[in-house]
Every structure is written in C-alpha cells, then in structure tokens.
Protein backbone atom coordinates (compact mmCIF):
# COMPACT_ATOMS: atom_id res chain seq x y z
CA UNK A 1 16.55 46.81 52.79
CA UNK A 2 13.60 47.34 50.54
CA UNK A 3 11.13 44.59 49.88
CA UNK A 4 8.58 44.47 47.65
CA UNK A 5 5.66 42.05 48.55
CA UNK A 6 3.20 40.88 45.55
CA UNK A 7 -0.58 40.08 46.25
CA UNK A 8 -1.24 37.16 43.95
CA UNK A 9 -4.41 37.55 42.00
CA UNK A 10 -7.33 35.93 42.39
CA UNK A 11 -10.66 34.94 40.37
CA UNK A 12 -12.61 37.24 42.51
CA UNK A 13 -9.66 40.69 41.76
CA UNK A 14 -9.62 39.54 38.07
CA UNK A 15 -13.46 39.77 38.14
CA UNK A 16 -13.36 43.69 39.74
CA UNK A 17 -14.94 42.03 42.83
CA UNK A 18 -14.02 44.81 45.72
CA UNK A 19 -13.21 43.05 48.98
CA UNK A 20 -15.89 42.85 51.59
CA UNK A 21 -16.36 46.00 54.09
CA UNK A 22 -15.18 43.58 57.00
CA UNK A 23 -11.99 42.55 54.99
CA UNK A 24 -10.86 46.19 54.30
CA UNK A 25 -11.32 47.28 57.70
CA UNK A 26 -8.70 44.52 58.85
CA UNK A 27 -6.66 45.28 55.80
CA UNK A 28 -6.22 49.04 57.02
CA UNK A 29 -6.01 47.98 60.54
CA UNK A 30 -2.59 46.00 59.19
CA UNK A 31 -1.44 48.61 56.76
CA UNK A 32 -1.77 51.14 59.76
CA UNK A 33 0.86 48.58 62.46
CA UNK A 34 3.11 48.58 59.34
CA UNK A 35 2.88 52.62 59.63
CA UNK A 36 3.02 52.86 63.13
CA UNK A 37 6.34 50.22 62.86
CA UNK A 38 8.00 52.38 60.66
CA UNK A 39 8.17 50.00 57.75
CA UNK A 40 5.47 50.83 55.26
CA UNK A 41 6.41 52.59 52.02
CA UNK A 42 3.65 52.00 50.03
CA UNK A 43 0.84 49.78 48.98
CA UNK A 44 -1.60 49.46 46.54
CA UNK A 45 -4.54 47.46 44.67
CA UNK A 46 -4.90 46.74 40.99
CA UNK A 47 -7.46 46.54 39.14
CA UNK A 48 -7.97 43.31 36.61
CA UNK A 49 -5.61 42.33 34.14
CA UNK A 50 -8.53 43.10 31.27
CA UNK A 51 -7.63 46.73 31.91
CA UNK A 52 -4.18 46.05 31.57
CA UNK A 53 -1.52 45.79 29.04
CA UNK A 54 1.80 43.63 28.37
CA UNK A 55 4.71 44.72 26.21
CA UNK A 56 6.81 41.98 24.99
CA UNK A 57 10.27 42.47 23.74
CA UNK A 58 11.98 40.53 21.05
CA UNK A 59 15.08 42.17 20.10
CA UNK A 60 14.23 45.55 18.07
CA UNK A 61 10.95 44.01 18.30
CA UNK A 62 8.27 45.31 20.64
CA UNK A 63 4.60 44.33 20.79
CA UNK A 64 1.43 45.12 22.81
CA UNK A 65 -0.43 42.54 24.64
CA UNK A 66 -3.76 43.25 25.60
CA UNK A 67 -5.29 42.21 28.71
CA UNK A 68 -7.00 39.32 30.45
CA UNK A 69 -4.27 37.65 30.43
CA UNK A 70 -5.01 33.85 31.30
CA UNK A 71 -2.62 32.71 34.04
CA UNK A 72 -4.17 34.26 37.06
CA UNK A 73 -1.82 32.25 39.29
CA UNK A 74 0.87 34.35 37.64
CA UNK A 75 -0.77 37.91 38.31
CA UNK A 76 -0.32 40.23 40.68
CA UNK A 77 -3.11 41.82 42.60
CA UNK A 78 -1.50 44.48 44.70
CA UNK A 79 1.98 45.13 47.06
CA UNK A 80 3.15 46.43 49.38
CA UNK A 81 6.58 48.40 49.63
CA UNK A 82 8.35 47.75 52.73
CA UNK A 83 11.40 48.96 54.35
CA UNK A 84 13.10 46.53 56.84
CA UNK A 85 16.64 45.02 58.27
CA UNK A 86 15.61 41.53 56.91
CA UNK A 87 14.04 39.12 54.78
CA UNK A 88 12.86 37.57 57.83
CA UNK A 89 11.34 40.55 59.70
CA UNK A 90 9.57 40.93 56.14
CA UNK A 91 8.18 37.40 56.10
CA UNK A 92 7.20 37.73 60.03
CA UNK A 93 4.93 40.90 58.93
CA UNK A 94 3.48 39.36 55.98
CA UNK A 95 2.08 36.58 58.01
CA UNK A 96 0.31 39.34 59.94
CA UNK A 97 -1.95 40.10 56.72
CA UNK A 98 -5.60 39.42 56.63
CA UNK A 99 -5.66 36.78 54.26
CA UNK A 100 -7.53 33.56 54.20
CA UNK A 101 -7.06 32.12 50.52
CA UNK A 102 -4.00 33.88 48.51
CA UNK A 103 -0.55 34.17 48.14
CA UNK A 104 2.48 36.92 48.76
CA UNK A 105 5.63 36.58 46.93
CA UNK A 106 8.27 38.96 48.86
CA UNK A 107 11.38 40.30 47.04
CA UNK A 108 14.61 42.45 47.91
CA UNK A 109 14.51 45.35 45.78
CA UNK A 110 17.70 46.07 44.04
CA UNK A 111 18.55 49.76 44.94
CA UNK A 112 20.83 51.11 42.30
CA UNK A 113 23.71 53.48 43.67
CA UNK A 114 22.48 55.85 40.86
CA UNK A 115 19.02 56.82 40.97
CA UNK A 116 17.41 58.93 38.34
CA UNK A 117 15.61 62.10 39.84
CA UNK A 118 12.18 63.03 38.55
C-alpha cells in the first residue's frame, strides 16, 4: 500500500526559516534507512503558504485564493511518499523522524485501477 505522510506546518516553514544544518543532516540520515528499506517513494519540502495558491470550487464557480493562508495548524509543510504492507509499519517509521515539535498525518493513498499515463 501507498501512504502518504503530511509534515504539518509550522511558524518557523511559514516564515521561509530553512531547518538548521544539524537537523537536515538527521533528516537525510532518515530519508536514506527509508531508501535502504525499500519504502521511500518520494519526499519533499514546501515552501510557505504566501507563495501559494488555493482554488475553491462552488459549483460552475471557481475562484483563486491567494496565499498566507491563516490556519497554519491546517498546512502542510512537506511528505513523504511511502510504499509499505501496513498502516502500522508506516506509523512505526514515522516515529523514526527527526522531529522534536510537529506533527505527521499519514494516509492510504487510493490507487485507482486506471491510471492516466503522462
């Protein structure tokens, strides 16, 4: 199964603030045991939700949302894509990552029998 796991945002990512040298070292160290366990996919950072947009459908309706957005509990920060037998070997490895203050919502992707190719 396919999980995705969302980095909550935080005061410091919706400021730009890059993480300390000592912080991204562990943070690679972890992404590279995911690697090495055959269950990374992908992850990535974002930057701050005042470079980002939301698009808010209402019916026919559509409109454009510019960014900060306020709830920064609500944001996400980054993920990671994993690949894994269970929601439970999923949490176990998330409790692995080098945080001290934040929060990691994990999710089964839904993994259509139809893809569309690019």
């Amino acid at each position: 199964m396919k999980v995705l796991a969302i980095v909550k945002a935080t005061k410091e990512s919706e400021a730009g603030q890059i993480c300390h040298p000592e912080r991204i070292s562990e943070m690679q160290s972890f992404n590279q045991e995911l690697v090495n366990a055959g269950v990374f996919l992908a992850v990535e950072g974002l930057q701050p939700s005042s470079q980002g947009v939301r698009l808010r459908f209402s019916g026919r309706n559509r409109s454009v949302i510019d960014g900060p957005f306020a709830e920064t509990k609500e944001l996400a920060g980054g993920f990671w894509l994993l690949q894994v037998n269970s929601m439970q070997e999923a949490v176990e490895w998330l409790k692995r990552a080098p945080f001290e203050d934040n929060e990691v919502e994990i999710r089964q992707v839904v993994e259509l029998p139809h893809r569309p190719s690019v």
